[in-house]
C-alpha atoms as a PDB file:
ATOM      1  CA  UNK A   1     109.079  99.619 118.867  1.00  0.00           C
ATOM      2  CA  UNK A   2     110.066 102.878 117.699  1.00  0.00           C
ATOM      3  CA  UNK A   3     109.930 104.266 114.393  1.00  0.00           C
ATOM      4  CA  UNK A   4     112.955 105.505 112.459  1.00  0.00           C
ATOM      5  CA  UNK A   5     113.053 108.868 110.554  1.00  0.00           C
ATOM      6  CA  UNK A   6     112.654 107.137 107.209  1.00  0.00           C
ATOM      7  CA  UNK A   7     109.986 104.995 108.460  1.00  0.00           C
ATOM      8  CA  UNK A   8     107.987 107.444 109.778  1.00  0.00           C
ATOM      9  CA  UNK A   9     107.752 109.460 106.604  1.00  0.00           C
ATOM     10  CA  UNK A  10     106.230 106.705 104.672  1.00  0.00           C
ATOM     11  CA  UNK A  11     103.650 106.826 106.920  1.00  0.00           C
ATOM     12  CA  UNK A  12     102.067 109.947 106.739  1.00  0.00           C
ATOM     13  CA  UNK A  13     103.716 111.400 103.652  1.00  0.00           C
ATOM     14  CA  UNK A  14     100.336 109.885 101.739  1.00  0.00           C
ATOM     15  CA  UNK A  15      97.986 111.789 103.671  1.00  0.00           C
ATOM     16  CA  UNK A  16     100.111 115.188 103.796  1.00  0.00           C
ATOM     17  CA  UNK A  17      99.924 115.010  99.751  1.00  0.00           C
ATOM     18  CA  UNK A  18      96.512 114.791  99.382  1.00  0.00           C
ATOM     19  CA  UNK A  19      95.956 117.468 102.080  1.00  0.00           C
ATOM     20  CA  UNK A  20      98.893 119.606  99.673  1.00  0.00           C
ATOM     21  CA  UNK A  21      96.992 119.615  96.868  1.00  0.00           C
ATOM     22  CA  UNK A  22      93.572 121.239  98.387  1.00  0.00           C
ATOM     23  CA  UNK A  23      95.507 123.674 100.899  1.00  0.00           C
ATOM     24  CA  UNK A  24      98.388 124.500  99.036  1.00  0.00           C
ATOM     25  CA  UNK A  25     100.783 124.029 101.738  1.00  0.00           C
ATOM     26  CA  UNK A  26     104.105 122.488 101.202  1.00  0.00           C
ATOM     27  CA  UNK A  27     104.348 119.061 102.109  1.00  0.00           C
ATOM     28  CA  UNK A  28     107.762 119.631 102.967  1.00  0.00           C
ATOM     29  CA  UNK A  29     106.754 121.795 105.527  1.00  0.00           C
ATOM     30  CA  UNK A  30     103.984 119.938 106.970  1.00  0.00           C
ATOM     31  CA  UNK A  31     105.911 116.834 107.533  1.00  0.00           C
ATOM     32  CA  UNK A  32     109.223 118.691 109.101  1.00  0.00           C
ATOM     33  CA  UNK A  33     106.585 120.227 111.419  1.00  0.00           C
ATOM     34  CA  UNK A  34     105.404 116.586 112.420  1.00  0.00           C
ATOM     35  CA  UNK A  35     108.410 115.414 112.703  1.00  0.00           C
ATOM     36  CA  UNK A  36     109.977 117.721 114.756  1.00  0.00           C
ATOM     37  CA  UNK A  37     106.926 117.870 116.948  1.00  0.00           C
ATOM     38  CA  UNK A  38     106.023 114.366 117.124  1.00  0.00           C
ATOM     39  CA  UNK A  39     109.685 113.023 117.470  1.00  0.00           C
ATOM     40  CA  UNK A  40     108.929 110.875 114.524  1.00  0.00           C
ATOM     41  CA  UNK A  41     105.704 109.881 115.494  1.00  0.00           C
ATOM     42  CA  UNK A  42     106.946 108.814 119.048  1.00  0.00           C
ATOM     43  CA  UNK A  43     106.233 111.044 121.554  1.00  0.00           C
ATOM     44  CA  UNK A  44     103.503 110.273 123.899  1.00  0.00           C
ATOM     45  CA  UNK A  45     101.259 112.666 122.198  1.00  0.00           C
ATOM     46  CA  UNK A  46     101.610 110.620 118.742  1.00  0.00           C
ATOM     47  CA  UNK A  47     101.539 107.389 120.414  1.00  0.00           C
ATOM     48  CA  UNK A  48      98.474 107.740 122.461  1.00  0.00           C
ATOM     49  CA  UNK A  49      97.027 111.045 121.833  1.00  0.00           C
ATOM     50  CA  UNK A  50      97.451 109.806 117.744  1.00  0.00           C
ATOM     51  CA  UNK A  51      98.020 114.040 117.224  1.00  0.00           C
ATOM     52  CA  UNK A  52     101.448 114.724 115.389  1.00  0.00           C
ATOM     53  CA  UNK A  53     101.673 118.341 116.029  1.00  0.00           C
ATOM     54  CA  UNK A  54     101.316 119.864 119.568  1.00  0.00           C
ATOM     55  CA  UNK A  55      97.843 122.078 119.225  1.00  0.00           C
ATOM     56  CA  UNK A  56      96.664 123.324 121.914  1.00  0.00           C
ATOM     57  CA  UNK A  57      93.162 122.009 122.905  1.00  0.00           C
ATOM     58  CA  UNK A  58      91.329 125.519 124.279  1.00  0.00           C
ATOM     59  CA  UNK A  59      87.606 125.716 125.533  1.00  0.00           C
ATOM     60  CA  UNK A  60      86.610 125.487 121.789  1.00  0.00           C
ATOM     61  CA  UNK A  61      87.765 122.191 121.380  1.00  0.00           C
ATOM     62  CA  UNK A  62      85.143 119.451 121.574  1.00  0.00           C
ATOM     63  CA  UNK A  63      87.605 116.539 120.524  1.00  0.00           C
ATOM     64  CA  UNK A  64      89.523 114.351 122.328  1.00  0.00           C
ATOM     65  CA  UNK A  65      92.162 115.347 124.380  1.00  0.00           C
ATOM     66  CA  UNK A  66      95.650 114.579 125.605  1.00  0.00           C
ATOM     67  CA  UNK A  67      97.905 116.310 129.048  1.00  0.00           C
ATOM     68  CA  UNK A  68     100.987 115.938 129.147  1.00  0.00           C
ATOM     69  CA  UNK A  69     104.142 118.656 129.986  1.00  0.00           C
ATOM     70  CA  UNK A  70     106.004 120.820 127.101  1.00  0.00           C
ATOM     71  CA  UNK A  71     108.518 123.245 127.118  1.00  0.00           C
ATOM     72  CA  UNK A  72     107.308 126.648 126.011  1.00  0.00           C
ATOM     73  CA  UNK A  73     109.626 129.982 125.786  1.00  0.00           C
ATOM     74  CA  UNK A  74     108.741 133.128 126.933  1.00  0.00           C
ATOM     75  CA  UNK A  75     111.408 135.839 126.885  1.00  0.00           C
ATOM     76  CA  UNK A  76     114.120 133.793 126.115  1.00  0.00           C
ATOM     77  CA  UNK A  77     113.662 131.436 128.888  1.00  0.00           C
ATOM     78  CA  UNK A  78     112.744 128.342 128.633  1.00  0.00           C
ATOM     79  CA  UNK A  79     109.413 126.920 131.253  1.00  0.00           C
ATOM     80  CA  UNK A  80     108.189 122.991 131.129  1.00  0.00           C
ATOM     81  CA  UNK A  81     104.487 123.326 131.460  1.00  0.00           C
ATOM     82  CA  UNK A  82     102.027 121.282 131.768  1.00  0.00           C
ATOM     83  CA  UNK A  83      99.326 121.612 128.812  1.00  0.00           C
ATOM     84  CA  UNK A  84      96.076 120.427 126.723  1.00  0.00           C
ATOM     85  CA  UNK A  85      96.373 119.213 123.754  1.00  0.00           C
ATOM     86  CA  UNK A  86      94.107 118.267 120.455  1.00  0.00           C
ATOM     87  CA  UNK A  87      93.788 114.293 120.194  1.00  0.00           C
ATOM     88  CA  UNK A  88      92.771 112.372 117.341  1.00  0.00           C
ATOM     89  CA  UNK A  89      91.467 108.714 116.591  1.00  0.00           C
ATOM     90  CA  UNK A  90      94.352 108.664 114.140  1.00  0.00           C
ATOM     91  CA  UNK A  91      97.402 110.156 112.347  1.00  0.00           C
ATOM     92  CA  UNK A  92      95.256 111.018 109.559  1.00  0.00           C
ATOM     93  CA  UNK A  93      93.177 113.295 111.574  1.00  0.00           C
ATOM     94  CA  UNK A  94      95.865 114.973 112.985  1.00  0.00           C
ATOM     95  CA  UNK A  95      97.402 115.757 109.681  1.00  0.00           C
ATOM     96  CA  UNK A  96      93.583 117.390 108.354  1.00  0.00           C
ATOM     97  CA  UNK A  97      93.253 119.298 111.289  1.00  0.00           C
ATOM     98  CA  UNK A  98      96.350 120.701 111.415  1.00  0.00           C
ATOM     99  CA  UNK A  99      95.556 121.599 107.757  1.00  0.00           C
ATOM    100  CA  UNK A 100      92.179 122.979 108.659  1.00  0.00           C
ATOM    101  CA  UNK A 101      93.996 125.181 111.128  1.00  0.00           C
ATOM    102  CA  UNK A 102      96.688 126.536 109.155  1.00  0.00           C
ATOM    103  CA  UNK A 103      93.880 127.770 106.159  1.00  0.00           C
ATOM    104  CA  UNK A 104      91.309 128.780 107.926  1.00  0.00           C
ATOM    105  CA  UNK A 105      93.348 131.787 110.626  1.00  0.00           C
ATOM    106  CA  UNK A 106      94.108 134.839 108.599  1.00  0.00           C
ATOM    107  CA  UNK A 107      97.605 134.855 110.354  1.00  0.00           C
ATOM    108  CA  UNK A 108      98.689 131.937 108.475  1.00  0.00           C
ATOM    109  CA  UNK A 109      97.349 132.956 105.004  1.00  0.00           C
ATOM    110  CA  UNK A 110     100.743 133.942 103.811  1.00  0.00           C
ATOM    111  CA  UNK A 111     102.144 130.511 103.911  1.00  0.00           C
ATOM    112  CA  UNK A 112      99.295 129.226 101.563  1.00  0.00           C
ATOM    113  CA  UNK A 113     100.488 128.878  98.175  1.00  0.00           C
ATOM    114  CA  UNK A 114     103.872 129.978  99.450  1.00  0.00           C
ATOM    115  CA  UNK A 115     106.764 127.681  96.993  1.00  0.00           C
ATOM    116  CA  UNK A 116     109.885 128.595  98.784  1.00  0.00           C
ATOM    117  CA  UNK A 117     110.032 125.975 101.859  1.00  0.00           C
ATOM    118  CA  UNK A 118     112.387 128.561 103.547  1.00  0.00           C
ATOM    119  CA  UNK A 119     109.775 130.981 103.079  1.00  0.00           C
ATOM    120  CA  UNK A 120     107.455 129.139 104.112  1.00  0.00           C
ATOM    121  CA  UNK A 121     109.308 127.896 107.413  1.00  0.00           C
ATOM    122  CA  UNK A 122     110.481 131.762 108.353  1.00  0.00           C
ATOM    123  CA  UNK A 123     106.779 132.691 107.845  1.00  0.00           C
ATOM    124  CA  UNK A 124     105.023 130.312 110.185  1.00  0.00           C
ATOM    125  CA  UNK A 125     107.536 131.446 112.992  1.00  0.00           C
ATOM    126  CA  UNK A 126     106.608 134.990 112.351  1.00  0.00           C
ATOM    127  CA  UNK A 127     103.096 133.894 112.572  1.00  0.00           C
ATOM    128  CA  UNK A 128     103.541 132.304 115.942  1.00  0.00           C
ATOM    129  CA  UNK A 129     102.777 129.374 115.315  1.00  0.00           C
ATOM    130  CA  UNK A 130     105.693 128.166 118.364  1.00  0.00           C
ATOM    131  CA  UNK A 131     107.170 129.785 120.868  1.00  0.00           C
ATOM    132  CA  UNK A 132     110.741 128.388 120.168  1.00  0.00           C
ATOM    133  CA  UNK A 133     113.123 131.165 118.812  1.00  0.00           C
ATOM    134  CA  UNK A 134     114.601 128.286 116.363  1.00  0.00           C
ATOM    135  CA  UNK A 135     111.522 126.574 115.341  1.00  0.00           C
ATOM    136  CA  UNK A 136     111.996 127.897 111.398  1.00  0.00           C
ATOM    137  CA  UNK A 137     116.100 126.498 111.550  1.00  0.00           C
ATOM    138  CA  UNK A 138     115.247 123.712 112.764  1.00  0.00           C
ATOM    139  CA  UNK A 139     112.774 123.222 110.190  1.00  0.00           C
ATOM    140  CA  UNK A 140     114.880 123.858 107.260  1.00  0.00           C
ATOM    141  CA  UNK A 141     117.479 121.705 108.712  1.00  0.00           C
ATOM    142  CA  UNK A 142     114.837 118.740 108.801  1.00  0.00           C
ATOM    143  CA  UNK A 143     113.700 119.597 105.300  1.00  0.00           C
ATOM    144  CA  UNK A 144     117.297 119.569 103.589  1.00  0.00           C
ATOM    145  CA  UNK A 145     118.668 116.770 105.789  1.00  0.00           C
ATOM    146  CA  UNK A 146     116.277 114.576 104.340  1.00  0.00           C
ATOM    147  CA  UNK A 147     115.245 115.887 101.250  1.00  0.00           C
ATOM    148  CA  UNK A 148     111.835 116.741 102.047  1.00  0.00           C
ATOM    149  CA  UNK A 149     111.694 119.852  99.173  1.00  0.00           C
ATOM    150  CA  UNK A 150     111.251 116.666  96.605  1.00  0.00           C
ATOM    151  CA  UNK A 151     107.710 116.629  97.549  1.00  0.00           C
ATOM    152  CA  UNK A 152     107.003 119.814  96.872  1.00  0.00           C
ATOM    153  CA  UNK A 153     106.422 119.194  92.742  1.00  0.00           C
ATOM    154  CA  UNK A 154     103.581 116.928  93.496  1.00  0.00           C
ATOM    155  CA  UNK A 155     101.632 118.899  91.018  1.00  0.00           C
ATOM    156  CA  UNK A 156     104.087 118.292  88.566  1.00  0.00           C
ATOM    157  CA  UNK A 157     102.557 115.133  87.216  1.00  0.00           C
ATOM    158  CA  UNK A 158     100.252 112.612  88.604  1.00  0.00           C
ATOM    159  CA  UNK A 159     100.663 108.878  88.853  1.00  0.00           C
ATOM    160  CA  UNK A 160      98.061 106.099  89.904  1.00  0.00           C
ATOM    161  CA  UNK A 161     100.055 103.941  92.632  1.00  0.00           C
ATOM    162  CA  UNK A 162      98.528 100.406  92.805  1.00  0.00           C
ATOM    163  CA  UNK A 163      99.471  97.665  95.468  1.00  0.00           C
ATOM    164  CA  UNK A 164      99.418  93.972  94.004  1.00  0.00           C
ATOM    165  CA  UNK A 165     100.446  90.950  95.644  1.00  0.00           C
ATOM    166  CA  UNK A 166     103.603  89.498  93.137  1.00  0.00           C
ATOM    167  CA  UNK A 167     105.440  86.573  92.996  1.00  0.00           C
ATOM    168  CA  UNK A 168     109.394  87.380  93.398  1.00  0.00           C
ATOM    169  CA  UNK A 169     111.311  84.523  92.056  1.00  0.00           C
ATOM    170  CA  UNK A 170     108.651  82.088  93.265  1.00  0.00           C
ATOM    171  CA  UNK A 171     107.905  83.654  96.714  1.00  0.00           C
ATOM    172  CA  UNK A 172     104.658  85.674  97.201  1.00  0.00           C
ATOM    173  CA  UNK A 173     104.631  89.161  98.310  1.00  0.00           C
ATOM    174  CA  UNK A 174     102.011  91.619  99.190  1.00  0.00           C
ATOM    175  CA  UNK A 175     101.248  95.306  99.012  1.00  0.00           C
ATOM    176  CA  UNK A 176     104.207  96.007  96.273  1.00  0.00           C
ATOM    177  CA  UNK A 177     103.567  99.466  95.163  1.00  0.00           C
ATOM    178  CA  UNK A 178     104.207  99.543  91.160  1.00  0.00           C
ATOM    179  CA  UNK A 179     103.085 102.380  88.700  1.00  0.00           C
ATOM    180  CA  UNK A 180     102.670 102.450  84.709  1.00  0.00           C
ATOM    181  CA  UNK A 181     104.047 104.360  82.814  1.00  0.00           C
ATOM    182  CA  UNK A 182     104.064 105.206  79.117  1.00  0.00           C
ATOM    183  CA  UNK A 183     103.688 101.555  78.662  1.00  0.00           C
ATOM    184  CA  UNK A 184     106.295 100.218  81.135  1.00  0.00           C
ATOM    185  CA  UNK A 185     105.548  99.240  84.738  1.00  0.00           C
ATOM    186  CA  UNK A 186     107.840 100.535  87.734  1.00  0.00           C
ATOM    187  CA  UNK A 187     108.191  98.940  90.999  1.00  0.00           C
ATOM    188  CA  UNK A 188     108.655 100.843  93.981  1.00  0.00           C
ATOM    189  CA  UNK A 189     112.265  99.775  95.004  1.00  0.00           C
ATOM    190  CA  UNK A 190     111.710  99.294  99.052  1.00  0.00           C
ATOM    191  CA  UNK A 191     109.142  96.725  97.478  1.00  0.00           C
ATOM    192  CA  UNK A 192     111.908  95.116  96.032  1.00  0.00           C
ATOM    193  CA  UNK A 193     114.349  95.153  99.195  1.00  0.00           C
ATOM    194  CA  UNK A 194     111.303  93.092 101.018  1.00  0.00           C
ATOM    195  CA  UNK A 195     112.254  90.128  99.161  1.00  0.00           C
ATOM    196  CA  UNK A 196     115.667  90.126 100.416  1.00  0.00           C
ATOM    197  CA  UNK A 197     117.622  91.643  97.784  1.00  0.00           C
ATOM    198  CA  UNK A 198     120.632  93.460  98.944  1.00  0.00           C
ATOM    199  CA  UNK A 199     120.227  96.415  96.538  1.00  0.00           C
ATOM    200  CA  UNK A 200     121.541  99.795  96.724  1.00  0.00           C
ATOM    201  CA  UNK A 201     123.083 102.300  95.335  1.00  0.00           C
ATOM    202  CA  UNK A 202     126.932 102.495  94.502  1.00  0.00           C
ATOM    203  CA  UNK A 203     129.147 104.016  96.323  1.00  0.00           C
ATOM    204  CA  UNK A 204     130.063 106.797  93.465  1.00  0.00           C
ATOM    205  CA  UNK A 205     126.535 107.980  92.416  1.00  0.00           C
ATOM    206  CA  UNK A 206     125.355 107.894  95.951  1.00  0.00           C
ATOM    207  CA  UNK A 207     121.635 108.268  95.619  1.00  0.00           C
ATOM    208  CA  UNK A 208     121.922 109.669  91.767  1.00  0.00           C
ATOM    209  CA  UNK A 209     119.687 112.880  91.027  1.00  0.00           C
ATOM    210  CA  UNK A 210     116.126 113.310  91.332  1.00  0.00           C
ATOM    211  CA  UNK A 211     114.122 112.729  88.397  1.00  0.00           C
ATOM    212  CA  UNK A 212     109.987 112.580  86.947  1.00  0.00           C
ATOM    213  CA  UNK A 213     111.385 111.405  84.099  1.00  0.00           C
ATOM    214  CA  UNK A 214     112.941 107.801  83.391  1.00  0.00           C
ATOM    215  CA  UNK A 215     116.796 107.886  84.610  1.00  0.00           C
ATOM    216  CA  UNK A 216     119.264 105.319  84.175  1.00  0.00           C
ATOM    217  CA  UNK A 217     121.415 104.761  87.168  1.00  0.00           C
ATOM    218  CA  UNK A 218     123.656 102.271  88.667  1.00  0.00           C
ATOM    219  CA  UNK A 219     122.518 100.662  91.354  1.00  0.00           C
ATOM    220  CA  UNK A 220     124.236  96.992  93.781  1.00  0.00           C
ATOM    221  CA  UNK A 221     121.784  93.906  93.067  1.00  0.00           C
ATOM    222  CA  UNK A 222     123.102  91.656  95.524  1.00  0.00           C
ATOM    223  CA  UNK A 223     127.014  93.304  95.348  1.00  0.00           C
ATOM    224  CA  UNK A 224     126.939  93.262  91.948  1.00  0.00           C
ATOM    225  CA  UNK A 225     126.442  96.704  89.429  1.00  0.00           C
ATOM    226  CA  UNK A 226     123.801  96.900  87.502  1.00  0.00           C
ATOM    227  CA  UNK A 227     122.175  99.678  85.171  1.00  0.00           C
ATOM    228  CA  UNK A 228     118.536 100.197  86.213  1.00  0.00           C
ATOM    229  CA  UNK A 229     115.857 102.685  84.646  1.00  0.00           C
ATOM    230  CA  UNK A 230     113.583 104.525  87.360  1.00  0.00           C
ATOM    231  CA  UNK A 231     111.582 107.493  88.411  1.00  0.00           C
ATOM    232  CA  UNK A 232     110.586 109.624  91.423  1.00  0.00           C
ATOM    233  CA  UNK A 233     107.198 109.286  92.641  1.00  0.00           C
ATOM    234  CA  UNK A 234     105.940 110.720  95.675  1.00  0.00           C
ATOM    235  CA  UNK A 235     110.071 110.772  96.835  1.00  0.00           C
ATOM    236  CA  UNK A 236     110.147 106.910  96.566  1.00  0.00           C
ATOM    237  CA  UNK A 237     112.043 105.262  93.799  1.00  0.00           C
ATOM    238  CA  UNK A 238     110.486 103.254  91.424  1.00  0.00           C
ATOM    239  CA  UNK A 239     112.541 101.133  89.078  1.00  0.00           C
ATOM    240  CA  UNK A 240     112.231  99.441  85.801  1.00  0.00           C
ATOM    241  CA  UNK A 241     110.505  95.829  86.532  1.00  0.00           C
ATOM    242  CA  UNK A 242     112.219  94.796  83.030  1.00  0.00           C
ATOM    243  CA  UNK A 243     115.666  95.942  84.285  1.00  0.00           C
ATOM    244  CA  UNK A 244     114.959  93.361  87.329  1.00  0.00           C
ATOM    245  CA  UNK A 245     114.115  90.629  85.296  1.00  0.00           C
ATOM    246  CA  UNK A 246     117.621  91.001  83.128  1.00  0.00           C
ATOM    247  CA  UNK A 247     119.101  90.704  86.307  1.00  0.00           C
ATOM    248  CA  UNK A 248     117.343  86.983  86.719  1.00  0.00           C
ATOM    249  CA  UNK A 249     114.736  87.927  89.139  1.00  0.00           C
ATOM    250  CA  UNK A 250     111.482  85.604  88.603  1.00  0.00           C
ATOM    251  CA  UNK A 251     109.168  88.472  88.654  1.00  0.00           C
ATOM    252  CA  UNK A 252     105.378  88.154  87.865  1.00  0.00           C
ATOM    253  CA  UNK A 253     102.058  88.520  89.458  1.00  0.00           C
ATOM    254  CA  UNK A 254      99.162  86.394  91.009  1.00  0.00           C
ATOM    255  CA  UNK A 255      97.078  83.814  89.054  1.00  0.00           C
ATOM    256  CA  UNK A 256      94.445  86.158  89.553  1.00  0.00           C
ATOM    257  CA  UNK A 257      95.460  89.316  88.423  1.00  0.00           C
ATOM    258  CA  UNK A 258      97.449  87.822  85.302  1.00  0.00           C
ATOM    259  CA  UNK A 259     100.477  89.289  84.806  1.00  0.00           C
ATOM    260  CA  UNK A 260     100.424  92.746  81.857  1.00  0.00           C
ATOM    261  CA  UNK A 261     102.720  92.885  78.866  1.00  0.00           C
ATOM    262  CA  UNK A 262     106.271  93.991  79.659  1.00  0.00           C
ATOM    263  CA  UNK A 263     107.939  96.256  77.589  1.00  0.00           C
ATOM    264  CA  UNK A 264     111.452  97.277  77.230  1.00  0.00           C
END
């Protein structure tokens, strides 16, 4: 089954933030790159080769490898080719090595530390990084399209992201991704939209603004308007567990981990 857009973002935006803080690279970047490259993770080369972006595999290569045909441009005209490429035992690899490339040739060193994603996507085009003339457009389209520049303030604060299993209104649900903070525990919203709750945002505010800090918003809880408090961590929205509860969710967690103090 293929993966969507949004889906496919979940899954590797984790592993492109860690990289981001040691290379200095913008996520945004990194994941447009992967998506465009990869299709969202469902090309043949992400499916069975596990690489996201299209690296060549030359004699100095001694990892696994994937052959399949690409379309290259030379002179403005467009060839399909067949070609090598670098394989992987898993997305995660592919997203290090890609990293590992980018920092350690001297022709890429201008995008490290580079803040400006359009910078940045202009500059890896100039480096040569891809043949196609549009590569860097069709970057920056990817990047804006799906707000992929709200990853770049990872450094702006840090947050410790713990999955729990927690009973919603008597049902038990695992990995629900919840963060503390300043005394008050968030819930990551898609956690939320697992149990079945038709929730969303209304049709005026759309999506609301971005925020680190708390935000209240109104949000649908099951077709009905409610004000919730959340935050933006890691580009997924985490809302206000207490804010749930007034809504007459049955929220709490396993016998085993107890459930903390709630504050409003």
């Amino acid at each position: 089954m293929s993966l969507t857009r949004e889906e496919f973002i979940r899954k590797i935006k984790d592993d492109v933030m860690k990289d981001a803080k040691i290379s200095k690279i913008l996520p945004s970047l990194t994941i447009a790159q992967a998506i465009l490259e990869s299709n969202n993770g469902n090309s043949g080369l992400a499916v069975k080769g596990k690489a996201l972006f299209g690296i060549k595999a030359n004699s100095s290569w001694k990892g696994k490898v994937y052959v399949s045909d690409t379309k290259e441009v030379y002179s403005g005209v467009q060839y399909t080719v067949k070609a090598s490429f670098r394989a992987y035992n898993n997305w995660a690899e592919s997203i290090s090595d890609h990293t590992k490339l980018l920092t350690s040739l001297k022709r890429y060193s201008n995008i490290i530390g580079e803040k400006n994603y359009v910078q940045a996507c202009k500059k890896i085009q100039q480096d040569g990084y891809a043949t196609d003339p549009y590569y860097a457009s069709k970057l920056i389209n990817i990047i804006e399209s799906n707000q992929l520049f709200n990853y770049d303030d990872y450094e702006e604060e840090e947050y410790m992201i713990e999955t729990k299993s927690m009973y919603i209104d008597g049902k038990e649900y695992n990995n629900v991704n919840q963060i503390n903070k300043d005394g008050r525990i968030y819930v990551e919203l898609a956690s939320l939209k697992q149990a079945g709750y038709n929730i969303g945002y209304n049709s005026v505010k759309k999506t609301a603004s971005f925020a680190k800090k708390p935000e209240e918003i109104d949000i649908l809880v099951n077709n009905k308007s409610r004000k919730i408090n959340r935050v933006l961590i890691c580009n997924e929205n985490y809302v206000k567990l207490r804010d749930f509860e007034k809504c007459g969710m049955t929220v709490g967690y396993d016998s085993e981990k107890k459930r903390p103090s709630l504050m409003c």
